[in-house]
C-alpha atoms as a PDB file:
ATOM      1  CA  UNK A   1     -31.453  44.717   9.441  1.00  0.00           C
ATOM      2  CA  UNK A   2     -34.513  43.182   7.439  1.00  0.00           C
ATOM      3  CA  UNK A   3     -32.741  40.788   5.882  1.00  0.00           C
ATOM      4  CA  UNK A   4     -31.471  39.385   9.401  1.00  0.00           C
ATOM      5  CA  UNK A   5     -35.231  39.650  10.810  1.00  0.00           C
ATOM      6  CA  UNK A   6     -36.329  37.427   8.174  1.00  0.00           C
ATOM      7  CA  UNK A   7     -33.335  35.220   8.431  1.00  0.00           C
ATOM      8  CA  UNK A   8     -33.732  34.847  12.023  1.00  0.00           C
ATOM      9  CA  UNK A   9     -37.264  34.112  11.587  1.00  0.00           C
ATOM     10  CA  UNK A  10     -37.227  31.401   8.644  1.00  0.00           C
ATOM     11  CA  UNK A  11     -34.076  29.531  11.334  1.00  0.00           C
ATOM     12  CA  UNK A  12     -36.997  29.670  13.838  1.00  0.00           C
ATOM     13  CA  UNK A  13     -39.526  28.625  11.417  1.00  0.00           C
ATOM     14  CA  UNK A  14     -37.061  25.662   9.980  1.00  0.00           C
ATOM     15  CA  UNK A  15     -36.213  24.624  13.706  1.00  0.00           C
ATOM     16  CA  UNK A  16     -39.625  24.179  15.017  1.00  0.00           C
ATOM     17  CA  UNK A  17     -40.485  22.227  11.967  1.00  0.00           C
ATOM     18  CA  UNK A  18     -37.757  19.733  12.628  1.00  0.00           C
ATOM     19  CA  UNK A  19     -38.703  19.863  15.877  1.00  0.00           C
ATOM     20  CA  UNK A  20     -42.393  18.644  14.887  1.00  0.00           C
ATOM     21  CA  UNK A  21     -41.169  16.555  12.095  1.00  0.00           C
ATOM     22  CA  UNK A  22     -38.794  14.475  14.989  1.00  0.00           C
ATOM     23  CA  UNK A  23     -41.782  14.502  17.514  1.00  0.00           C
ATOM     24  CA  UNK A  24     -44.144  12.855  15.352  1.00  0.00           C
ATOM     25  CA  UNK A  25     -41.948  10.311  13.780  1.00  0.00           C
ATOM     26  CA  UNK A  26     -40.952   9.237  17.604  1.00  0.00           C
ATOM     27  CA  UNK A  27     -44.831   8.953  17.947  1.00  0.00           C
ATOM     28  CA  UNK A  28     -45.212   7.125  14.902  1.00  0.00           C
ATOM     29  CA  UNK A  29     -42.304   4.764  15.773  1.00  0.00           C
ATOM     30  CA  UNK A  30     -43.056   4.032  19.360  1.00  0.00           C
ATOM     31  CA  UNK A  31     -47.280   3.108  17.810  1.00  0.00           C
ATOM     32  CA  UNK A  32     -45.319   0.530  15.453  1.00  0.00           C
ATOM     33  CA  UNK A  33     -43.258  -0.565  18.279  1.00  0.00           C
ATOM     34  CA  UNK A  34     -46.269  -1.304  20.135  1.00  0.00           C
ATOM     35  CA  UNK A  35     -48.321  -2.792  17.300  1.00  0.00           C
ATOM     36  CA  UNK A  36     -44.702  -5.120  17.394  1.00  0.00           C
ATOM     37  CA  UNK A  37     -44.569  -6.025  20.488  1.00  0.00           C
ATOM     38  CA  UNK A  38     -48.439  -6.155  21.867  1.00  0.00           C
ATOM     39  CA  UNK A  39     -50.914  -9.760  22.227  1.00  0.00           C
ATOM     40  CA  UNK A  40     -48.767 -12.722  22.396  1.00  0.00           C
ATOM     41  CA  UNK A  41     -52.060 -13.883  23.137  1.00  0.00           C
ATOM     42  CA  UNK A  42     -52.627 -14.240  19.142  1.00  0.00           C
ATOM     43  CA  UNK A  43     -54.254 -16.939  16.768  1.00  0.00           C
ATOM     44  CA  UNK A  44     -52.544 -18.365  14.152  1.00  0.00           C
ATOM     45  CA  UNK A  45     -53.151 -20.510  11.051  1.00  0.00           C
ATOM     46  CA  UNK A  46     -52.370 -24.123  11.061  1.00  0.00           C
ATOM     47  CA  UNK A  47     -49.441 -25.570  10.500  1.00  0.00           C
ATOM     48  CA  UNK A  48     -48.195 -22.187  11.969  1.00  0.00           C
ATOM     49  CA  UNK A  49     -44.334 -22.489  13.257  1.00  0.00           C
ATOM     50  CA  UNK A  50     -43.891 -21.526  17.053  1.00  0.00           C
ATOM     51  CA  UNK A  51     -44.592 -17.871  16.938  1.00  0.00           C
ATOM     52  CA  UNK A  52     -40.819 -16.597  17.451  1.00  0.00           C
ATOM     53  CA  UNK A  53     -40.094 -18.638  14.231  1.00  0.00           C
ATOM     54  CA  UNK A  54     -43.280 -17.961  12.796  1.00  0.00           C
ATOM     55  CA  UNK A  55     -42.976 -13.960  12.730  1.00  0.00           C
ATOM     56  CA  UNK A  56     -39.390 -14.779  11.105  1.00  0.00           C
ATOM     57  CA  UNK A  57     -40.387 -16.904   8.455  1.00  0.00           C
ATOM     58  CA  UNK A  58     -44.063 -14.718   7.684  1.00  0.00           C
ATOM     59  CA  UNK A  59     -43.178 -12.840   4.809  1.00  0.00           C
ATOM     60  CA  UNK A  60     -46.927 -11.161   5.536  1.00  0.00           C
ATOM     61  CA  UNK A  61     -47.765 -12.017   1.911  1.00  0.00           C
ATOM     62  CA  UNK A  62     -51.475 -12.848   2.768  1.00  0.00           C
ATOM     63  CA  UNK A  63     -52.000 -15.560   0.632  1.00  0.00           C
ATOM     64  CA  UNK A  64     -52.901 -17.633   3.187  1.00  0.00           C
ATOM     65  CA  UNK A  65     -55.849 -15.208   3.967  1.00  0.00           C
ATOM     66  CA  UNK A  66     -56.454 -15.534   0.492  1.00  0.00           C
ATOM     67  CA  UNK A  67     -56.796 -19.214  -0.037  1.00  0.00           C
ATOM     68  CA  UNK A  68     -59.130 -18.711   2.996  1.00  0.00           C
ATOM     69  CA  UNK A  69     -61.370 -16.577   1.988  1.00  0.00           C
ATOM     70  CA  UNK A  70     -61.874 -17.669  -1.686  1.00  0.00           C
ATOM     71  CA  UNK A  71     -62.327 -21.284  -0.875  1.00  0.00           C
ATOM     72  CA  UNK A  72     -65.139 -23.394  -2.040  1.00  0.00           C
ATOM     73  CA  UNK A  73     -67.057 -24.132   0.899  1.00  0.00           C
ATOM     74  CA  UNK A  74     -67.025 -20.388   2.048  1.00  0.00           C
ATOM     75  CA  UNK A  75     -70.464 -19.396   0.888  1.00  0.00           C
ATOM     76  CA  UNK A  76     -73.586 -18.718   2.774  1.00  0.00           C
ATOM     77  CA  UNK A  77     -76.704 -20.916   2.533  1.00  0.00           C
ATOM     78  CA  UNK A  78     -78.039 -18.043  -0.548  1.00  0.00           C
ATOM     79  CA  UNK A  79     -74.831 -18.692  -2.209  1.00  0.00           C
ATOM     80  CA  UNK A  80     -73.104 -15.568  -1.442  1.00  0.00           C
ATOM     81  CA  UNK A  81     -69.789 -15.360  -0.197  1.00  0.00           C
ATOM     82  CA  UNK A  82     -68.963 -15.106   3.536  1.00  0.00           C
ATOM     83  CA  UNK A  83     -65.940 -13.764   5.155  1.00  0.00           C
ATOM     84  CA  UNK A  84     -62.579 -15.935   5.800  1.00  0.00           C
ATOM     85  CA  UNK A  85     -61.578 -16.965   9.057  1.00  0.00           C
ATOM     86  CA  UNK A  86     -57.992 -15.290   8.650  1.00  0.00           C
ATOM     87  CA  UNK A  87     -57.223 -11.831   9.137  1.00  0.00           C
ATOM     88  CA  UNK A  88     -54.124 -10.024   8.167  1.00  0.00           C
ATOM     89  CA  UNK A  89     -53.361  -7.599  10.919  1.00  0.00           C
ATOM     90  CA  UNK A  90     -53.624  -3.899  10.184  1.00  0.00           C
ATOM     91  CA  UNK A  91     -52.574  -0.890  12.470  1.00  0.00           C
ATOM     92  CA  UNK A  92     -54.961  -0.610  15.555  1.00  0.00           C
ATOM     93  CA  UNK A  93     -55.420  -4.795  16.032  1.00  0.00           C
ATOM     94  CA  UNK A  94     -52.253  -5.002  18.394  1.00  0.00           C
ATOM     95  CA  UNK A  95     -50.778  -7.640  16.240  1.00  0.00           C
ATOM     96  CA  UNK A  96     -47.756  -7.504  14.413  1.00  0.00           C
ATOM     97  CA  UNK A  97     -48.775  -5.924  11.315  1.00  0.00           C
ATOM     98  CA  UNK A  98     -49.286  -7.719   7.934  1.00  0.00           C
ATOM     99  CA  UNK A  99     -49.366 -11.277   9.863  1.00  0.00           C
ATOM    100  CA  UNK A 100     -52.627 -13.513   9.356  1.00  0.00           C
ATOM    101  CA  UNK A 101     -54.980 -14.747  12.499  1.00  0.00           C
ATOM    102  CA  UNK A 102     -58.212 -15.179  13.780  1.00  0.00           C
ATOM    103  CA  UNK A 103     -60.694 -14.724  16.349  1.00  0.00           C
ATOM    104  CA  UNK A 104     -62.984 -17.795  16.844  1.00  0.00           C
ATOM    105  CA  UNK A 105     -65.932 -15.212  18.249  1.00  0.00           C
ATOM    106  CA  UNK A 106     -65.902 -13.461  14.587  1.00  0.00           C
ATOM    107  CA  UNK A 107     -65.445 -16.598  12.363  1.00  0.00           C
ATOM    108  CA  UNK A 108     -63.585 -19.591  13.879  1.00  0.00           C
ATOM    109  CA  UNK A 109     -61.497 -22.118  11.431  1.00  0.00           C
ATOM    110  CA  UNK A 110     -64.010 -24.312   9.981  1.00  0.00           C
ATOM    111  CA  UNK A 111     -62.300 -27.529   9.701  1.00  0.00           C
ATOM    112  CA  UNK A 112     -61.251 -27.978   5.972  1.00  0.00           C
ATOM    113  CA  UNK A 113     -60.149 -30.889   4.574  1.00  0.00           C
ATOM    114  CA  UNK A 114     -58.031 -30.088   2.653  1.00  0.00           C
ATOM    115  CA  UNK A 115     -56.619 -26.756   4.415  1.00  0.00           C
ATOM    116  CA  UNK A 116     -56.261 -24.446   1.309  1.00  0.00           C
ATOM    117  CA  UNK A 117     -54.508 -21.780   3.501  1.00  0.00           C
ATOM    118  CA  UNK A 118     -51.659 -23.927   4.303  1.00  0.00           C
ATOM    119  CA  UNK A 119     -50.041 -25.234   0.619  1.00  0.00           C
ATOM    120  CA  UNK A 120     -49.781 -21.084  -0.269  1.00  0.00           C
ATOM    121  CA  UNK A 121     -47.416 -20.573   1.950  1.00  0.00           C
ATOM    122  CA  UNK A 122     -44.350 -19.822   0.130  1.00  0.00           C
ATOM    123  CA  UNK A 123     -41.927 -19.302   2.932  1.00  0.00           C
ATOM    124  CA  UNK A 124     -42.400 -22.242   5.258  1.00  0.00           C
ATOM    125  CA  UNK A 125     -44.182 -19.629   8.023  1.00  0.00           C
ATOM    126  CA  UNK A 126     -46.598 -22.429   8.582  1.00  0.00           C
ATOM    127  CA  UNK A 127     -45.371 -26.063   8.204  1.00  0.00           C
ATOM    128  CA  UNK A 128     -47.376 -28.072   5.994  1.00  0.00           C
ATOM    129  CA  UNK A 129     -45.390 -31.073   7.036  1.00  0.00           C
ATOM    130  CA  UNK A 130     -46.277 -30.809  10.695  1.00  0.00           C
ATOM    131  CA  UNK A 131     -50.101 -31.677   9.462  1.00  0.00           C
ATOM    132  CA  UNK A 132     -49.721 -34.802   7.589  1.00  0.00           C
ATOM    133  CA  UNK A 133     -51.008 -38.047   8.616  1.00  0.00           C
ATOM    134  CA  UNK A 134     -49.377 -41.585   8.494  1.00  0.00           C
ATOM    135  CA  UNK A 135     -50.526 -42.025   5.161  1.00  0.00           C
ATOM    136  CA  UNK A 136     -48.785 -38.868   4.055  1.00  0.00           C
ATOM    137  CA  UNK A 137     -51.794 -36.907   3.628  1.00  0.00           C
ATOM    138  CA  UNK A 138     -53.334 -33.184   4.924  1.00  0.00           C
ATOM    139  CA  UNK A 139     -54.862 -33.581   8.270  1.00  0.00           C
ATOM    140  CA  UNK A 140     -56.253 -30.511  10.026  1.00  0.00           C
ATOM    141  CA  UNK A 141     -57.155 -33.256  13.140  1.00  0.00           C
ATOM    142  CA  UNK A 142     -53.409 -32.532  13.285  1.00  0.00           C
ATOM    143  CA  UNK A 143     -53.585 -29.190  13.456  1.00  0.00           C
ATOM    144  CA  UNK A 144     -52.447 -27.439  17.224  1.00  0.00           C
ATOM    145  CA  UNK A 145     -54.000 -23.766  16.475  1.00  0.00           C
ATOM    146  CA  UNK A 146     -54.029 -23.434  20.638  1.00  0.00           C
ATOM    147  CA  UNK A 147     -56.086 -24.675  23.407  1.00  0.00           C
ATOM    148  CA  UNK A 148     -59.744 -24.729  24.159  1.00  0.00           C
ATOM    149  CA  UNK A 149     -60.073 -23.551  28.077  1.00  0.00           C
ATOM    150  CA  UNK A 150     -63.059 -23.545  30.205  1.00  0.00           C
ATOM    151  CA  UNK A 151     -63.360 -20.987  32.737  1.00  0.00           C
ATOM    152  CA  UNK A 152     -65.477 -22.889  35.524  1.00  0.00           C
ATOM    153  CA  UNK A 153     -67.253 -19.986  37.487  1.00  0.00           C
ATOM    154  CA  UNK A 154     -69.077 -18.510  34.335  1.00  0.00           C
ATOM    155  CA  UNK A 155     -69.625 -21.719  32.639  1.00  0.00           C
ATOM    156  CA  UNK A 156     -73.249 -22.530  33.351  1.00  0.00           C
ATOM    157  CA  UNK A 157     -73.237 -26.088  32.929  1.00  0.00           C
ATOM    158  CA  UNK A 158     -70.903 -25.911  36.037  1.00  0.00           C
ATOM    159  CA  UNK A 159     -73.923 -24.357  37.844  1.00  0.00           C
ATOM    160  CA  UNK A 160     -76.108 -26.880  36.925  1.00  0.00           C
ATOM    161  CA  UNK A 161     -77.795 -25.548  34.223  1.00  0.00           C
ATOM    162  CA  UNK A 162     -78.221 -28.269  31.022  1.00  0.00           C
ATOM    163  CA  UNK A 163     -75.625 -27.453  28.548  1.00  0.00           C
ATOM    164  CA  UNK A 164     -73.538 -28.644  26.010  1.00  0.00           C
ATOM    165  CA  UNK A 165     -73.746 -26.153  23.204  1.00  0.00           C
ATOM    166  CA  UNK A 166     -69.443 -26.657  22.879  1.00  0.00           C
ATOM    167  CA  UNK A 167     -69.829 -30.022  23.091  1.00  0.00           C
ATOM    168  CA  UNK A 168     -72.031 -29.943  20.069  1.00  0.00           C
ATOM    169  CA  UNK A 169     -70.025 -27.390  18.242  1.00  0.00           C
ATOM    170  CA  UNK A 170     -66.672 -29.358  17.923  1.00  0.00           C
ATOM    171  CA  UNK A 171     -65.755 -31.160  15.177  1.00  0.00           C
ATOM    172  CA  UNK A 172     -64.136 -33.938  17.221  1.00  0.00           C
ATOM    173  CA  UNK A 173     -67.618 -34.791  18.582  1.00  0.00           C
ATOM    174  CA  UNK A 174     -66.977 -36.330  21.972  1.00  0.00           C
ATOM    175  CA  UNK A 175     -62.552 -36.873  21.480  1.00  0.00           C
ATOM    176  CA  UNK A 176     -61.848 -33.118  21.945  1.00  0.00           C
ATOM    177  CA  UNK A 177     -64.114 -32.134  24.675  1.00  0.00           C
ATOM    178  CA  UNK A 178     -66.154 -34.739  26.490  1.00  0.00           C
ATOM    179  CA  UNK A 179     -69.051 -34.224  29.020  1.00  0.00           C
ATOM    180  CA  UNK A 180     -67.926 -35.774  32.335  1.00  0.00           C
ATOM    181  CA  UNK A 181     -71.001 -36.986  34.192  1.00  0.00           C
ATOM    182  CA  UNK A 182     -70.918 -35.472  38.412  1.00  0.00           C
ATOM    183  CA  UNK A 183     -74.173 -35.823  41.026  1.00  0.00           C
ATOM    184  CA  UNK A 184     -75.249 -32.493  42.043  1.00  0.00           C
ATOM    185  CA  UNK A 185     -74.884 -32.627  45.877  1.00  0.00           C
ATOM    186  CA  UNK A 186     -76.988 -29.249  46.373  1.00  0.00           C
ATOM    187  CA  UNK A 187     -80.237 -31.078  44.952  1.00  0.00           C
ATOM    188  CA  UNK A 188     -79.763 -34.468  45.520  1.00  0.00           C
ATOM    189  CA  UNK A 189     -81.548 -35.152  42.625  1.00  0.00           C
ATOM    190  CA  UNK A 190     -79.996 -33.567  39.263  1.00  0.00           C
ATOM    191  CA  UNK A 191     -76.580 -34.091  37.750  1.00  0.00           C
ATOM    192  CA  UNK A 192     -74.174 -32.053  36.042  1.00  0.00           C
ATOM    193  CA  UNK A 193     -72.753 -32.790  32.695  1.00  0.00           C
ATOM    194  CA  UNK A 194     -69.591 -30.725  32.812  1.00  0.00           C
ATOM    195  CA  UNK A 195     -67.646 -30.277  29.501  1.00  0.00           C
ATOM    196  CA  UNK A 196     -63.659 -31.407  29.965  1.00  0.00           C
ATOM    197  CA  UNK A 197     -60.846 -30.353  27.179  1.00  0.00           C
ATOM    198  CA  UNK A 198     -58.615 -32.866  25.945  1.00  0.00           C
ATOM    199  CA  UNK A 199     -55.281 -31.387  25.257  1.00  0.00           C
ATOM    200  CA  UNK A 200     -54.297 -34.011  22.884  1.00  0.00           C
ATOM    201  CA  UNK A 201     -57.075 -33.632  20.652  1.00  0.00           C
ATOM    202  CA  UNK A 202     -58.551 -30.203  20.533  1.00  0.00           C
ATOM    203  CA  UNK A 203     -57.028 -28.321  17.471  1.00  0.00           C
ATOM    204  CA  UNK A 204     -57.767 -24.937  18.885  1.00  0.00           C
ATOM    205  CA  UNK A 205     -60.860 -23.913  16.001  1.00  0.00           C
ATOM    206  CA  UNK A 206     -62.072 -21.968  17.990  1.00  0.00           C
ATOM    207  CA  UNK A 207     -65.517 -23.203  17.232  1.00  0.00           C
ATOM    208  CA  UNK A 208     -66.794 -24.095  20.442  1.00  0.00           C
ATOM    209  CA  UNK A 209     -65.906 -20.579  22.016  1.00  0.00           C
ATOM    210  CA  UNK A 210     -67.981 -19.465  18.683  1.00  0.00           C
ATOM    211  CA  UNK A 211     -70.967 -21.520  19.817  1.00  0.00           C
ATOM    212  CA  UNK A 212     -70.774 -20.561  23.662  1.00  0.00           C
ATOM    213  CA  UNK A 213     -74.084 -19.256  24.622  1.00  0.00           C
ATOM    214  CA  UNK A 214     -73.048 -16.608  27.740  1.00  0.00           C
ATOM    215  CA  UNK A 215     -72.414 -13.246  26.939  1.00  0.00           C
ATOM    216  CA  UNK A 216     -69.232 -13.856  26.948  1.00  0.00           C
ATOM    217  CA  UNK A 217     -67.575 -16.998  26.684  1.00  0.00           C
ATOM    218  CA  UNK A 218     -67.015 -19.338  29.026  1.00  0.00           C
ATOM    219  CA  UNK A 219     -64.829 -21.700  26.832  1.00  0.00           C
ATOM    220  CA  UNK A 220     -61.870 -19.613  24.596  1.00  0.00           C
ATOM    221  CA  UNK A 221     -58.823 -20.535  22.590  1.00  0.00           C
ATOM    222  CA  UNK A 222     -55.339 -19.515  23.874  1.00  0.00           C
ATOM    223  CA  UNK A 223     -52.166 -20.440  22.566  1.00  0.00           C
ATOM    224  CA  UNK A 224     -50.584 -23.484  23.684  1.00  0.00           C
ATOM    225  CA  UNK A 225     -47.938 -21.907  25.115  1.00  0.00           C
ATOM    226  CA  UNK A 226     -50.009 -19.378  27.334  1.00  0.00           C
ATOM    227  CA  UNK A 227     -52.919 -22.574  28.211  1.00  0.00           C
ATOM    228  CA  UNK A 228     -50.970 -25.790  29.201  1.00  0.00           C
ATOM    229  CA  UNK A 229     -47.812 -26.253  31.634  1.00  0.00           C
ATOM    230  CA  UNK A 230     -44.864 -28.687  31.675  1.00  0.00           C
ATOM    231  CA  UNK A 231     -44.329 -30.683  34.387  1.00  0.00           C
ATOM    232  CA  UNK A 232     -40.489 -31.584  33.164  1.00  0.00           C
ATOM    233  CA  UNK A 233     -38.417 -34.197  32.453  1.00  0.00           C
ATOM    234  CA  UNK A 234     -37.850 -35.228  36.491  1.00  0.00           C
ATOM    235  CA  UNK A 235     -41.414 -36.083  36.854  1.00  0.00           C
ATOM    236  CA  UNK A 236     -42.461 -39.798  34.776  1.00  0.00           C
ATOM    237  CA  UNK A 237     -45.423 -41.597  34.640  1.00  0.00           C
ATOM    238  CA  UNK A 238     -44.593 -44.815  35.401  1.00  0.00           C
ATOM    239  CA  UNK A 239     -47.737 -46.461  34.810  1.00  0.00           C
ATOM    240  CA  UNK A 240     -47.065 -45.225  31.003  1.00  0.00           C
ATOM    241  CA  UNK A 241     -44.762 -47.053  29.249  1.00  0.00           C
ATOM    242  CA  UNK A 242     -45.327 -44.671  26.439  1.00  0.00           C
ATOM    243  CA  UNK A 243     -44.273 -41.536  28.830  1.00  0.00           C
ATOM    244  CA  UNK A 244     -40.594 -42.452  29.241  1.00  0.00           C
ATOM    245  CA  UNK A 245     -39.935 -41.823  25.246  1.00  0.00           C
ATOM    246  CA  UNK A 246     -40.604 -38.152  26.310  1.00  0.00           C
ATOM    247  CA  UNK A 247     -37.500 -37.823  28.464  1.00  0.00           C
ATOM    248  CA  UNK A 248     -35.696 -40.038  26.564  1.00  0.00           C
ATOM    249  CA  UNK A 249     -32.576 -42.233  28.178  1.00  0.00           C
ATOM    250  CA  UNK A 250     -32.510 -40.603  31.294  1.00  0.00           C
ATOM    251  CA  UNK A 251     -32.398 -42.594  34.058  1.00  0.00           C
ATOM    252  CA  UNK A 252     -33.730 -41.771  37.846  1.00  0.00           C
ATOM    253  CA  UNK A 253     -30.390 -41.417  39.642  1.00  0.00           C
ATOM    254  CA  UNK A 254     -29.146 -39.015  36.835  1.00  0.00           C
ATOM    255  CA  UNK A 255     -32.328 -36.628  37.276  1.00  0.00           C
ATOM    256  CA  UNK A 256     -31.615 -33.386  39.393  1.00  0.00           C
ATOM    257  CA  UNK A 257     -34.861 -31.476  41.216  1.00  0.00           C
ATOM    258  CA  UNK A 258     -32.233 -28.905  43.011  1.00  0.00           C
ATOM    259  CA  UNK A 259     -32.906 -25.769  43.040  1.00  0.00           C
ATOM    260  CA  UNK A 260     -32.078 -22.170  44.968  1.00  0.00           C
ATOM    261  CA  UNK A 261     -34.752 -23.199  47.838  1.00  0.00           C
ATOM    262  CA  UNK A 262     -32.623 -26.514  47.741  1.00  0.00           C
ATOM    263  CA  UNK A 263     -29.956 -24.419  49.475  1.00  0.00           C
ATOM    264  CA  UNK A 264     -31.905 -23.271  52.212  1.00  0.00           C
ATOM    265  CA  UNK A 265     -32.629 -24.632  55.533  1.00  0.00           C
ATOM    266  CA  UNK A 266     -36.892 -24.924  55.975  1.00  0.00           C
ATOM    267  CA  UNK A 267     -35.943 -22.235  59.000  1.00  0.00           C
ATOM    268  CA  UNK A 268     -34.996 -19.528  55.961  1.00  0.00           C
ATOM    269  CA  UNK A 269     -38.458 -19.646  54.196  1.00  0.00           C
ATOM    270  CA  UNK A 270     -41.009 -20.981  55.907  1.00  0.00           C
ATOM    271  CA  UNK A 271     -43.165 -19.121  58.742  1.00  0.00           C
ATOM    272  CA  UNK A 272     -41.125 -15.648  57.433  1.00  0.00           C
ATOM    273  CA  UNK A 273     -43.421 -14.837  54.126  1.00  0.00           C
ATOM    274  CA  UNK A 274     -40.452 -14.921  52.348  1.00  0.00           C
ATOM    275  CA  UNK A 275     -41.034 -15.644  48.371  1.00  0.00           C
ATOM    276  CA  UNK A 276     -39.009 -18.146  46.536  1.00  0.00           C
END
C-alpha cells in the first residue's frame, strides 16, 4: 500500500513537472517568436540587402558592430573611446536577435569614408558592391540606410520659429535636405525657412533626427520601404526623358490601370460608403 502511495505520488510529481517544463518552453518560444517577428521598422547598416534577404544572408556574426566600434575616428575629444553606432540586437530590443542596427537618437552613422563595417561582412548580408562609385571606389553618399521624414505639425520651423538645426546636421549640406524659402501669411512680415527631404540623396544617418532640438523629433529615419511610395510603371513623366528607362520598353497602349473598381458602374460605389 506504501509503495503505491509513493508511486502514485512521484507520477503526480513527474506529471506536473512536465507540465511546467512544456508551459514555460511555450512561453519561451512564443517571446522568441515575437523578438522574430516584431519592428520592421528597423535600421540597418549600409550596404544592407533588402531586409527579407538581409535576415537570410546575416549570419549575426557582429563583426560589422565590431569594425564600428573599434574604428579610428570613434574617440571622444579626451581621446577616449565612444560607443559604435551599431547594435547587435539582444532579447528585449524587438529585433531579430543577433542582427546589427541603430538608432540615430543614441548614436547615428557618422559618415565614414571608408565604411569599416561594410568590408567584414563575410556573408554578403550587406552588399559592398551596391556602395561603390563610378570610379570603383567606397561611397557611403551611396549608401540608402532609410529615409529622413519630417513630421510638419511638431516641426517648429513649420510654425515659424527660426530653425535649421537638421539642416546643419547633415552631411550633404544643402543636397539632402534643403530649406525651401515660404512668406508667412499670418504676419505679413516674417518668412519661414522650411526644411524639405530629398529622397535621392539622403542616406538615412540618422544624424539630423540626432540633432533635432524638440523633445522629440520632428525629423526621423524610417526604412525606405515604410517612408516613400511607388507610383508604378502606368504613370511616366514625360517631361523626363530620363524617367522612361524606369519602365523600360513599355509603350502607352500596352499599359493596363484596370482594376476591381474598373468593373463597377460609379452607381456601385459612390454615394453608398462602400470601400474599395
Amino acid at each position: 500500500m506504501a509503495n503505491s502511495d509513493n508511486n502514485r505520488r512521484k507520477f503526480m510529481a513527474t506529471t506536473l513537472q512536465s507540465v511546467g517544463l512544456t508551459a514555460l518552453g511555450g512561453l519561451l518560444w512564443s517571446g522568441y517568436c515575437d523578438e522574430a517577428k516584431a519592428s520592421p521598422l528597423v535600421l540597418r547598416p549600409p550596404g544592407a540587402l533588402q531586409e527579407d534577404d538581409f535576415l537570410k544572408a546575416c549570419i549575426k556574426c557582429g563583426l560589422c558592430a565590431e569594425a564600428c566600434v573599434n574604428r579610428e575616428s570613434n574617440k571622444n575629444r579626451d581621446g577616449t573611446q565612444r560607443d559604435g553606432t551599431l547594435k547587435m540586437a539582444k532579447g528585449g530590443d524587438h529585433k531579430l536577435i543577433g542582427t546589427p542596427y541603430f538608432i540615430p537618437t543614441d548614436v547615428p552613422c557618422y559618415m565614414c569614408d571608408d565604411i569599416p563595417c561594410v568590408p567584414v561582412c563575410p556573408s554578403g548580408a550587406l552588399d559592398m558592391k551596391s556602395l561603390l562609385n563610378e570610379k570603383e571606389e567606397l561611397d557611403i553618399n551611396r549608401a540608402k540606410m532609410g529615409l529622413a521624414v519630417v513630421h510638419k505639425e511638431s516641426c517648429v520651423a513649420f510654425w515659424g520659429l527660426q530653425c535649421d538645426a537638421c539642416y546643419r546636421a547633415c552631411p550633404l549640406l544643402d543636397e539632402a535636405i534643403t530649406l525651401e524659402y515660404q512668406k508667412n501669411e499670418r504676419t505679413g512680415k516674417h518668412a519661414f525657412l522650411l526644411p524639405v527631404v530629398h529622397s535621392n540623396v539622403c542616406t538615412g544617418c540618422g544624424l539630423c533626427e540626432k540633432a533635432c532640438i524638440t523633445e522629440k523629433p520632428a525629423i526621423f529615419v524610417l526604412p525606405r520601404e515604410h517612408s516613400m511610395g511607388k507610383a508604378g510603371d502606368h504613370y511616366v513623366k514625360g517631361w523626363d526623358k530620363k524617367d522612361q528607362q524606369r519602365v523600360g520598353d513599355r509603350k502607352a497602349d500596352e499599359i493596363e490601370t484596370h482594376n476591381e473598381r474598373s468593373d463597377q458602374a460609379p452607381s456601385d460605389y459612390l454615394n453608398r460608403e462602400i470601400e474599395y
